[in-house]
N, C-alpha and C. Protein backbone atom coordinates (compact mmCIF):
# COMPACT_ATOMS: atom_id res chain seq x y z
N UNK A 1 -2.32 -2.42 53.48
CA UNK A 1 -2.43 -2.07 52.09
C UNK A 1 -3.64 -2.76 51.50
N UNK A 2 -4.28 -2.08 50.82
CA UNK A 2 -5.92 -2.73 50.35
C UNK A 2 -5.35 -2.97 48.92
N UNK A 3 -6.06 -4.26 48.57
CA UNK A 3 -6.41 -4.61 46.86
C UNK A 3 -7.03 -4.16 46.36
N UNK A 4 -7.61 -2.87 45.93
CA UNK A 4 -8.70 -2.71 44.79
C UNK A 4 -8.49 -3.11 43.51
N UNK A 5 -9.83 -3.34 43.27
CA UNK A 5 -9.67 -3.86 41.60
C UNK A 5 -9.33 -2.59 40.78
N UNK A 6 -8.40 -2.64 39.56
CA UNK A 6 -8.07 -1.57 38.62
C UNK A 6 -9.30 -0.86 37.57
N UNK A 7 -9.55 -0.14 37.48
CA UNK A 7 -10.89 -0.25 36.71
C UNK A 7 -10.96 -0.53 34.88
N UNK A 8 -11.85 -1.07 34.99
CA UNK A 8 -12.39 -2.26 33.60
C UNK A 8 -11.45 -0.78 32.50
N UNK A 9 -11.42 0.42 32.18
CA UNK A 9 -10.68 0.79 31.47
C UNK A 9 -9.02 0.63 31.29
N UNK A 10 -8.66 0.60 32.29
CA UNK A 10 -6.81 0.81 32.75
C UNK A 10 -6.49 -1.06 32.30
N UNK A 11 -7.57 -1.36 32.75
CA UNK A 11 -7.16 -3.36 32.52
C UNK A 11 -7.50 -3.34 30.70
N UNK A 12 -8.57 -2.99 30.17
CA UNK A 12 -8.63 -2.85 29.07
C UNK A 12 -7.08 -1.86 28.29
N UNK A 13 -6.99 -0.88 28.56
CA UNK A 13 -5.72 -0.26 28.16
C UNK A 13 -4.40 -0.91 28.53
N UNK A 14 -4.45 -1.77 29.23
CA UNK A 14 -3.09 -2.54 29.60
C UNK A 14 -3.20 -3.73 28.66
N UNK A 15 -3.85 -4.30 28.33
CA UNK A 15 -4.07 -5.73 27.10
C UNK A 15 -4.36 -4.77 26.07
N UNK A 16 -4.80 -3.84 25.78
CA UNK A 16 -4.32 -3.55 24.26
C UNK A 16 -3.03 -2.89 24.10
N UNK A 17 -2.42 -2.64 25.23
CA UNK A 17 -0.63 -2.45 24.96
C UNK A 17 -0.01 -3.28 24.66
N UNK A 18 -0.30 -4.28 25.70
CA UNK A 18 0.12 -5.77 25.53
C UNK A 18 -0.11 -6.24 23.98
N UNK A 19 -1.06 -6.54 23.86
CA UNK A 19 -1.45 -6.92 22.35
C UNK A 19 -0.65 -6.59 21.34
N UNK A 20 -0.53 -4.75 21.56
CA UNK A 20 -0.24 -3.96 20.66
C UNK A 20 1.34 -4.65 20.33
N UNK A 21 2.15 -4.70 21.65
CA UNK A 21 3.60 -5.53 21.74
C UNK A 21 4.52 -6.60 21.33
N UNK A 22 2.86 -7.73 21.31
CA UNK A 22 3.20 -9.01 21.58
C UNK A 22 2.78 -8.97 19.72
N UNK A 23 2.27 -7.95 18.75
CA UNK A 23 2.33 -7.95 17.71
C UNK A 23 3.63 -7.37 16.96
N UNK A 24 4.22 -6.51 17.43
CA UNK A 24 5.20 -5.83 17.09
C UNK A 24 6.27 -6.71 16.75
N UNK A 25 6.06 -7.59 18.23
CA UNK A 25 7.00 -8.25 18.53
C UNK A 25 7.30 -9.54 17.66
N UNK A 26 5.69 -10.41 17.30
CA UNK A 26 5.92 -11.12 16.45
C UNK A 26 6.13 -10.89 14.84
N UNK A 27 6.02 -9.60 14.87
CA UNK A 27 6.51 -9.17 13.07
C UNK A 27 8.05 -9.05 13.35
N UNK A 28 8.39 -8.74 14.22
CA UNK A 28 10.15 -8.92 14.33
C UNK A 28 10.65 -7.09 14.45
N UNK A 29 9.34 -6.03 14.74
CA UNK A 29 10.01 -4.98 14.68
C UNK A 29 9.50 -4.56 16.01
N UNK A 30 10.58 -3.27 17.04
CA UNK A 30 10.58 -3.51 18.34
C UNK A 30 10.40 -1.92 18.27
N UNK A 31 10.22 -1.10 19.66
CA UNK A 31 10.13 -0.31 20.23
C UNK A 31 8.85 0.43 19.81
N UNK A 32 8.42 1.68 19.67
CA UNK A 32 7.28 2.28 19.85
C UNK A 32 6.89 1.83 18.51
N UNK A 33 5.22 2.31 18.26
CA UNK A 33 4.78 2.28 16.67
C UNK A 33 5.25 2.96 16.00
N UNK A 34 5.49 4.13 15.87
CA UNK A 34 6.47 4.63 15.13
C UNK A 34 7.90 4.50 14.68
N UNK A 35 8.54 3.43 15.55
CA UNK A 35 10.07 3.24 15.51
C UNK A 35 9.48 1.81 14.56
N UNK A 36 9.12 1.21 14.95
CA UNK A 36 8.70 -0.59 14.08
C UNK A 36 7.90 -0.24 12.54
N UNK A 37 7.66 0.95 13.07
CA UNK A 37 6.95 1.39 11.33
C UNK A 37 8.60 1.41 10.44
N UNK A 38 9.02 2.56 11.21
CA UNK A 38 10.10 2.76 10.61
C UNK A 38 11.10 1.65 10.08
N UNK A 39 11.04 0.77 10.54
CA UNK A 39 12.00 -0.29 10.37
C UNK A 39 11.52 -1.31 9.58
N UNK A 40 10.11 -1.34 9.32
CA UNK A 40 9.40 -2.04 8.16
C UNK A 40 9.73 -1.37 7.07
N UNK A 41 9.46 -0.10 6.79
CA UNK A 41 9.64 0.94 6.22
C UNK A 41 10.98 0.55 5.35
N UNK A 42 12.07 0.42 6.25
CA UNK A 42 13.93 0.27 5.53
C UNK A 42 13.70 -0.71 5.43
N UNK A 43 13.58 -1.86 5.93
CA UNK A 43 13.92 -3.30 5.95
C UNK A 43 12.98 -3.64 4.46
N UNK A 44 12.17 -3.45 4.13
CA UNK A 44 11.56 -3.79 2.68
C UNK A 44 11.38 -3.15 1.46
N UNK A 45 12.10 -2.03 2.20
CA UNK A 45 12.65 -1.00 0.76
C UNK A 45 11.19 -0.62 0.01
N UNK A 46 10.34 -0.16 1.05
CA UNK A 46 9.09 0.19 0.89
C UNK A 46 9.04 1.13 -0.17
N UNK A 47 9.87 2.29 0.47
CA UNK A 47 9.53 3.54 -0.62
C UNK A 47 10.18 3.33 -1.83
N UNK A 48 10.91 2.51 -2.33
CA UNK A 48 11.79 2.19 -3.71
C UNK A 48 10.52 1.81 -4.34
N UNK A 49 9.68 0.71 -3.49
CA UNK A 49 9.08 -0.23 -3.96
C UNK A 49 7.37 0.66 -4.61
N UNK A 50 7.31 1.48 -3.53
CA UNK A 50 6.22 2.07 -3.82
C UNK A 50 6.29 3.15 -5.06
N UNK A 51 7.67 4.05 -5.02
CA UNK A 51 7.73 4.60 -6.25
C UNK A 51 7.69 4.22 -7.47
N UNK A 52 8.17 3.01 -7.57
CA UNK A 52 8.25 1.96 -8.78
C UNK A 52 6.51 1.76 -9.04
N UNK A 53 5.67 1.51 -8.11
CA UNK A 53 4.32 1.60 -8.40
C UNK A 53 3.62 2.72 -9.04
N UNK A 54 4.26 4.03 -8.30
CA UNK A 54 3.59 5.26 -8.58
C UNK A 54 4.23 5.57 -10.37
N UNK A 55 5.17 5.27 -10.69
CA UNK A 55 5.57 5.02 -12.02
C UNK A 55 4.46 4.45 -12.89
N UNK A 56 4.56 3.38 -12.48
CA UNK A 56 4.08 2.62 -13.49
C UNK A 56 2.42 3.24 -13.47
N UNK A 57 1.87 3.55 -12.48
CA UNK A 57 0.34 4.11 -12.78
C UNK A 57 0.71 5.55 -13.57
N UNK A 58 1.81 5.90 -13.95
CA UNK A 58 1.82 7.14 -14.80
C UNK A 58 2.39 6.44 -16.27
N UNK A 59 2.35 5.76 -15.67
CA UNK A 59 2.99 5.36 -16.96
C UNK A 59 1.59 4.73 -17.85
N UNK A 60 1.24 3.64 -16.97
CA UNK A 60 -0.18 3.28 -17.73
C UNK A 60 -1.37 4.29 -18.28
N UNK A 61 -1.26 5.42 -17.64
CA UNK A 61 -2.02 6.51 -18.24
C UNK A 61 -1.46 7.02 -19.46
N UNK A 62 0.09 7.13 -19.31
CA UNK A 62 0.51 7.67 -20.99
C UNK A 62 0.66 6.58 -21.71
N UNK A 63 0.28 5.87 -21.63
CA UNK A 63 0.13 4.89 -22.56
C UNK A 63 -1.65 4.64 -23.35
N UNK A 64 -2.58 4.79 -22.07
CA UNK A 64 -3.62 5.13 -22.66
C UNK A 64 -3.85 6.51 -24.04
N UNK A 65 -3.22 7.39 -23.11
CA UNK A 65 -3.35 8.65 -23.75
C UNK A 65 -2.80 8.91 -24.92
N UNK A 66 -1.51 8.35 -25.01
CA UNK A 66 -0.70 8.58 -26.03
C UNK A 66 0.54 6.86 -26.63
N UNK A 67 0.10 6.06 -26.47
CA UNK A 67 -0.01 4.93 -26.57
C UNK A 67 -0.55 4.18 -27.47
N UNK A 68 0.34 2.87 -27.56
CA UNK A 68 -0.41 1.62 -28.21
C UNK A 68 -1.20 0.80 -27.20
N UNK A 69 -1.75 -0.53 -27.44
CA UNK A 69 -2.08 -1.70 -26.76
C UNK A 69 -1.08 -2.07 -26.41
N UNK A 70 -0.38 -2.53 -27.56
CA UNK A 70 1.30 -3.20 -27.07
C UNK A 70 1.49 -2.41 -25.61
N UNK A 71 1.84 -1.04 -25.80
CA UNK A 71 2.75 -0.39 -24.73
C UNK A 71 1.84 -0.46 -23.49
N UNK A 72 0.54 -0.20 -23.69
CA UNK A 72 -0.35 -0.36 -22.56
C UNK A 72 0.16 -2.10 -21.75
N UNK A 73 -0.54 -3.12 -22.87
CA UNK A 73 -0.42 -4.02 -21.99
C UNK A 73 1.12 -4.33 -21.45
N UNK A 74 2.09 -3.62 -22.07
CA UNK A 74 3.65 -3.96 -21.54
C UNK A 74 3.85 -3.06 -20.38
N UNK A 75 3.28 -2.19 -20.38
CA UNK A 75 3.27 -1.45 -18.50
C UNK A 75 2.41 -2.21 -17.45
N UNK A 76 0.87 -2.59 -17.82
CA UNK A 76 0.62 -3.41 -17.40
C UNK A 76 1.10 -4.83 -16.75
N UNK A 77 1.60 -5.29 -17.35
CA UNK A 77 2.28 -6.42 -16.75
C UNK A 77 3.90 -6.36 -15.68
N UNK A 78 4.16 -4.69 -15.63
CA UNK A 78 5.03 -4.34 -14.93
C UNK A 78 4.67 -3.61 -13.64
N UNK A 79 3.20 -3.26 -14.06
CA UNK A 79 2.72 -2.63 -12.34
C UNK A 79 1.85 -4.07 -11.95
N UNK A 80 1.70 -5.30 -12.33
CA UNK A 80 1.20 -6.37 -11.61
C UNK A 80 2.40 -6.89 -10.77
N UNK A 81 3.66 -6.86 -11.58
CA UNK A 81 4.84 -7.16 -10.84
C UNK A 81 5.02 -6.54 -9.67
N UNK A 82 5.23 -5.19 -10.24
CA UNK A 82 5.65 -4.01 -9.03
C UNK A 82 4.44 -4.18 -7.75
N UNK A 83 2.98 -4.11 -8.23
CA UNK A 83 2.47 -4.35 -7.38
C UNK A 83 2.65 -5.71 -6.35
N UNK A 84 2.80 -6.61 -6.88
CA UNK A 84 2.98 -7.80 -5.98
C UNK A 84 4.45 -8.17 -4.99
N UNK A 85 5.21 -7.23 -5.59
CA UNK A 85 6.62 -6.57 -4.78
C UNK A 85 6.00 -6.11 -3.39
N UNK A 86 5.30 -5.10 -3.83
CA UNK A 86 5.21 -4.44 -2.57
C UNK A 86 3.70 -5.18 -1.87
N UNK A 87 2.96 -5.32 -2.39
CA UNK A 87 1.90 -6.65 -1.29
C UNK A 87 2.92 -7.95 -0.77
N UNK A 88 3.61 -8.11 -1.00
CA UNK A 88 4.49 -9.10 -0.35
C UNK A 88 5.07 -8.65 0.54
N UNK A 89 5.57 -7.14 0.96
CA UNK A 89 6.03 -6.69 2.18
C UNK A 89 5.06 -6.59 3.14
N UNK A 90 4.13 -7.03 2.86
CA UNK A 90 3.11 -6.83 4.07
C UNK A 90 2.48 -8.36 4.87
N UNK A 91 2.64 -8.06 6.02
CA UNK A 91 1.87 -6.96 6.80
C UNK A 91 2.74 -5.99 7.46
N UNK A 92 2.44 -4.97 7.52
CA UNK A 92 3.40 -4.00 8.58
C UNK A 92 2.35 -3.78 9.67
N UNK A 93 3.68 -3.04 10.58
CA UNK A 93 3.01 -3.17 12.13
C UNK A 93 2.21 -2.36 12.36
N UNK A 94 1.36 -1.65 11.63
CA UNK A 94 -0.11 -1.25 11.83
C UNK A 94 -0.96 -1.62 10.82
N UNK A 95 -2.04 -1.87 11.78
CA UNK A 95 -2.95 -2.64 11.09
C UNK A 95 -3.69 -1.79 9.95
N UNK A 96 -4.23 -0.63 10.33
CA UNK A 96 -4.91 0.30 9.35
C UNK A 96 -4.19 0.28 8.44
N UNK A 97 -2.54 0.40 8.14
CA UNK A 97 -1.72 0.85 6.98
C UNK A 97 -2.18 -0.39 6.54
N UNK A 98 -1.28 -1.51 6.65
CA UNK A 98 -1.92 -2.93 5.96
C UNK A 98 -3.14 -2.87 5.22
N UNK A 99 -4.07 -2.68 5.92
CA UNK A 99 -5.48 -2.49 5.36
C UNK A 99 -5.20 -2.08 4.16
N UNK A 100 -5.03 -0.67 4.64
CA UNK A 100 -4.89 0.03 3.28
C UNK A 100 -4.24 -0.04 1.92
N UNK A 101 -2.83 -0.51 2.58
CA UNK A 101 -1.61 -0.42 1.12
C UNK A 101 -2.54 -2.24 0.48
N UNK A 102 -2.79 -3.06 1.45
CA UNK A 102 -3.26 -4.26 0.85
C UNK A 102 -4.30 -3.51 -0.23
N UNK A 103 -5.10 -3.22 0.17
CA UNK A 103 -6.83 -2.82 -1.18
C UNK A 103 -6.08 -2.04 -1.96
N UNK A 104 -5.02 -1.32 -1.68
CA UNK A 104 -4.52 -0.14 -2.87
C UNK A 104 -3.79 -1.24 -4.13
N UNK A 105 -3.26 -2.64 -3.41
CA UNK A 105 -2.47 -3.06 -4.41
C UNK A 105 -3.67 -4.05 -5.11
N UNK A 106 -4.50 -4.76 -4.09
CA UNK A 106 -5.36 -5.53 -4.78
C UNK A 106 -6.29 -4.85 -6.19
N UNK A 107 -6.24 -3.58 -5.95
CA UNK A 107 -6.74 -2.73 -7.31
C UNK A 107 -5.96 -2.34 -8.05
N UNK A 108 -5.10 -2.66 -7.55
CA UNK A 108 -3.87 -2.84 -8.94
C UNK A 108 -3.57 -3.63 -9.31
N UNK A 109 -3.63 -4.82 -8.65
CA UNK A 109 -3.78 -6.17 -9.33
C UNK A 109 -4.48 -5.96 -10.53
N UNK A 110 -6.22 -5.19 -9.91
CA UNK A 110 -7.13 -5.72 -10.92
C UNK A 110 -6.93 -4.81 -11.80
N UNK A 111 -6.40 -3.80 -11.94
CA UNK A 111 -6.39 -2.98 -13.22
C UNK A 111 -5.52 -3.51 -14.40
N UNK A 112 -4.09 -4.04 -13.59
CA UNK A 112 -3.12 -4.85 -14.23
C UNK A 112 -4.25 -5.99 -14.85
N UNK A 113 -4.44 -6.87 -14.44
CA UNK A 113 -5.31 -7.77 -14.73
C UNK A 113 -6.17 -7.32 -16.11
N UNK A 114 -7.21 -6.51 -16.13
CA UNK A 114 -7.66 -5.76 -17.12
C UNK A 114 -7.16 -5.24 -18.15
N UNK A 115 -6.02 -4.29 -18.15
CA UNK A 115 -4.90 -3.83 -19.32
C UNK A 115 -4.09 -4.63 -19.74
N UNK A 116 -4.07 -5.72 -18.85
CA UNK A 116 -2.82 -6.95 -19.36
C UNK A 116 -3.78 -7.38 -21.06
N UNK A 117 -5.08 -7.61 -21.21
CA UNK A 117 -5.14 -8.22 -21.91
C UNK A 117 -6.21 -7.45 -23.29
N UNK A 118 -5.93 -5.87 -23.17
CA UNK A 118 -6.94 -5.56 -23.98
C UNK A 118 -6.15 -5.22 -25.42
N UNK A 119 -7.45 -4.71 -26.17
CA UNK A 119 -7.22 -4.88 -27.43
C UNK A 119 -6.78 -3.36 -28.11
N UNK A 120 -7.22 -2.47 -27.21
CA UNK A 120 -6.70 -1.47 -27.64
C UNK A 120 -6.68 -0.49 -26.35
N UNK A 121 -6.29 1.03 -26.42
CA UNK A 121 -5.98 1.60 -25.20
C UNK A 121 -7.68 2.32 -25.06
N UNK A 122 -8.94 2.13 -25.73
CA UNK A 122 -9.35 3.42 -25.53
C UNK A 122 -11.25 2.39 -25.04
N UNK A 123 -10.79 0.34 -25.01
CA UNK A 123 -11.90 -0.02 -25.09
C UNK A 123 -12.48 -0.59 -23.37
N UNK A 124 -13.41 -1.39 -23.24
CA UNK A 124 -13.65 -1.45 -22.16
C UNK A 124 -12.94 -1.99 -21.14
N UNK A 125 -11.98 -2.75 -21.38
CA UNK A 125 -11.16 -3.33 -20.29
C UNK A 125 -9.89 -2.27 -20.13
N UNK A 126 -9.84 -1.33 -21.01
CA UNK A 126 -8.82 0.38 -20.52
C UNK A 126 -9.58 0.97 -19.21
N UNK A 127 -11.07 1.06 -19.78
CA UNK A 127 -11.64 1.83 -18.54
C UNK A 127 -11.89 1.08 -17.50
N UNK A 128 -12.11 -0.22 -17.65
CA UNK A 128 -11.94 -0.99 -15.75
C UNK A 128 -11.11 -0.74 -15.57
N UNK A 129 -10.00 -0.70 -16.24
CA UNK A 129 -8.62 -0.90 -15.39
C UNK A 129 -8.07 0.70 -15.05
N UNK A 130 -8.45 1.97 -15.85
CA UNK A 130 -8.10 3.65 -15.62
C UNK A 130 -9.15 3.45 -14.22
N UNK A 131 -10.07 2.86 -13.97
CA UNK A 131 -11.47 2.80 -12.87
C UNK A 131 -10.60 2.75 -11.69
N UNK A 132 -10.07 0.59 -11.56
CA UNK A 132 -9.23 0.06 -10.64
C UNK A 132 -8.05 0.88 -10.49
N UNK A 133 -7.51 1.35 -11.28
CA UNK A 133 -6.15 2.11 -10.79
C UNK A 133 -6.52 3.69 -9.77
N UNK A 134 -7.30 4.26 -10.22
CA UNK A 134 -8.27 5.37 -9.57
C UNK A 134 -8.27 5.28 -7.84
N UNK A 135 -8.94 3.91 -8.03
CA UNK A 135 -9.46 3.45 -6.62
C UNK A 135 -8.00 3.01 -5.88
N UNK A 136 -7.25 2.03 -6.83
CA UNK A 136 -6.10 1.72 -5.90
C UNK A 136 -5.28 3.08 -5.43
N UNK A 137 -5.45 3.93 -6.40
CA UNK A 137 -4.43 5.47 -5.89
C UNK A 137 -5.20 5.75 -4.98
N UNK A 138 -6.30 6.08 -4.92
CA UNK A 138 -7.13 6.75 -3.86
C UNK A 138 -6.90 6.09 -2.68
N UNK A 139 -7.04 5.01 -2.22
CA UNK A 139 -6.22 4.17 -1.23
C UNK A 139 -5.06 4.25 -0.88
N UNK A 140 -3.89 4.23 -2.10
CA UNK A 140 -2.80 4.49 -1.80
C UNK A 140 -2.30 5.66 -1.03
N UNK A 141 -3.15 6.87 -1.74
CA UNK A 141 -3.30 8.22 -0.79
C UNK A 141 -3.36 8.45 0.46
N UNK A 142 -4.34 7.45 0.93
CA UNK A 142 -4.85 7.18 2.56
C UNK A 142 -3.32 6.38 3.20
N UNK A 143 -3.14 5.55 2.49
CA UNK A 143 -1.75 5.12 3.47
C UNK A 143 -0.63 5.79 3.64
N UNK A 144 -0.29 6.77 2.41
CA UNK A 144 0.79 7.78 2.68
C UNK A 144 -0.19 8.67 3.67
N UNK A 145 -1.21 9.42 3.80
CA UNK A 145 -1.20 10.06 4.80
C UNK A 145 -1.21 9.72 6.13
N UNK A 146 -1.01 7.94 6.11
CA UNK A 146 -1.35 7.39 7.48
C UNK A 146 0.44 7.02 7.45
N UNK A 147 1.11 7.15 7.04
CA UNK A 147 2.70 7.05 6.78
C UNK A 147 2.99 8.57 7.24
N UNK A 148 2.53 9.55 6.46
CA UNK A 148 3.14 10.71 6.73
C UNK A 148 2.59 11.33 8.57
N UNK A 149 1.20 10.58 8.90
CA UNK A 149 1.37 10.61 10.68
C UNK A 149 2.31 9.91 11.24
N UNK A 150 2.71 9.24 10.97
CA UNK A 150 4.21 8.83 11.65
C UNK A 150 5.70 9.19 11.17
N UNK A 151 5.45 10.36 10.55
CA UNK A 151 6.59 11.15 9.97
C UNK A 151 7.52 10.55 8.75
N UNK A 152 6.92 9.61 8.27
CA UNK A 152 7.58 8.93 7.28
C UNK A 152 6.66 9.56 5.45
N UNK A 153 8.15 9.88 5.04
CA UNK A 153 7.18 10.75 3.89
C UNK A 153 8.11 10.00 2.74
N UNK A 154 6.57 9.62 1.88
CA UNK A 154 6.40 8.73 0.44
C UNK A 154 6.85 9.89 -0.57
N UNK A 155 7.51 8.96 -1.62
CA UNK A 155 8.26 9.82 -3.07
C UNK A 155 6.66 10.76 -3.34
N UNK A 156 6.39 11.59 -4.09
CA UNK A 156 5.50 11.83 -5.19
C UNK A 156 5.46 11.56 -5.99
N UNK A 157 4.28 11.53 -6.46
CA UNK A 157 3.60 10.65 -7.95
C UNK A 157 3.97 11.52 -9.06
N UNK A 158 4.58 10.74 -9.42
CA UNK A 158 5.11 11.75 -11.08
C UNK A 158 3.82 12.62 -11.59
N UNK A 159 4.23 13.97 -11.88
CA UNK A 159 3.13 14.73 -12.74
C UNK A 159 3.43 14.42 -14.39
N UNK A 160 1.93 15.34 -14.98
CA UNK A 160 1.86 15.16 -16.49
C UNK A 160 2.51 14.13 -17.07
């Protein structure tokens, strides 16, 4: 029986399984990527958590639109919450999602941040923060469609 060496791809594809495992494994969720998604998914009450977000960015818009400051900055300070709910469930066991849902909330931080403290709904710290919320949805978008490749499908964003 001869030893050949395995070639530099199959050894490369065997340590990023490994890797892939020995990560799974240390977040505490087991079997394929799709099954450990899933179980991040229930175990942190993701989608409760995320709808509660998608709220409140509709909400902060009718408040611009048809709104006080008061009511603005009082949604505001409820999607900094909500947001930091759900950045605290992370990291999940793919890395791209992480990526993603992380920058979607960190721009919701900053929009929260911005509306928390303005003076009215229509002046410049409304539009950083209508800007940051923009960008954090647009992100957020990318992780539900990187959720919905693993068959896991996010509430919808409230219309009008």
């Amino acid at each position: 029986m001869s030893h050949r060496p395995r070639p530099a791809a199959r050894v490369a594809a065997s340590a990023g399984a490994l890797a892939a495992s020995v990560l799974l494994a240390a977040c505490g969720y087991g079997g394929s990527s799709s099954s450990a998604l899933r179980q991040w998914v229930s175990q942190n009450s993701f989608l409760s958590n995320e709808r509660q977000v998608l709220a409140d960015a509709h909400s902060l818009h009718l408040a611009v639109e048809k709104g006080s400051a008061l009511q603005l900055r009082t949604v505001c300070g409820g999607l900094s919450s909500d947001a930091g709910t759900l950045y605290g469930t992370l990291p999940t066991p793919n890395h791209p999602l992480t990526d993603e849902l992380g920058a979607s909330m960190v721009d919701f931080f900053h929009a929260a941040e911005s509306c928390a403290v303005a003076p009215s709904t229509g002046g410049r710290a409304t539009t950083r923060a209508l800007s940051d919320l923009r960008r954090g949805m647009t992100e957020l978008a990318s992780a539900r469609r990187t959720l919905a490749s693993f068959g896991i499908r996010s509430p919808e964003p409230p219309r009008g």
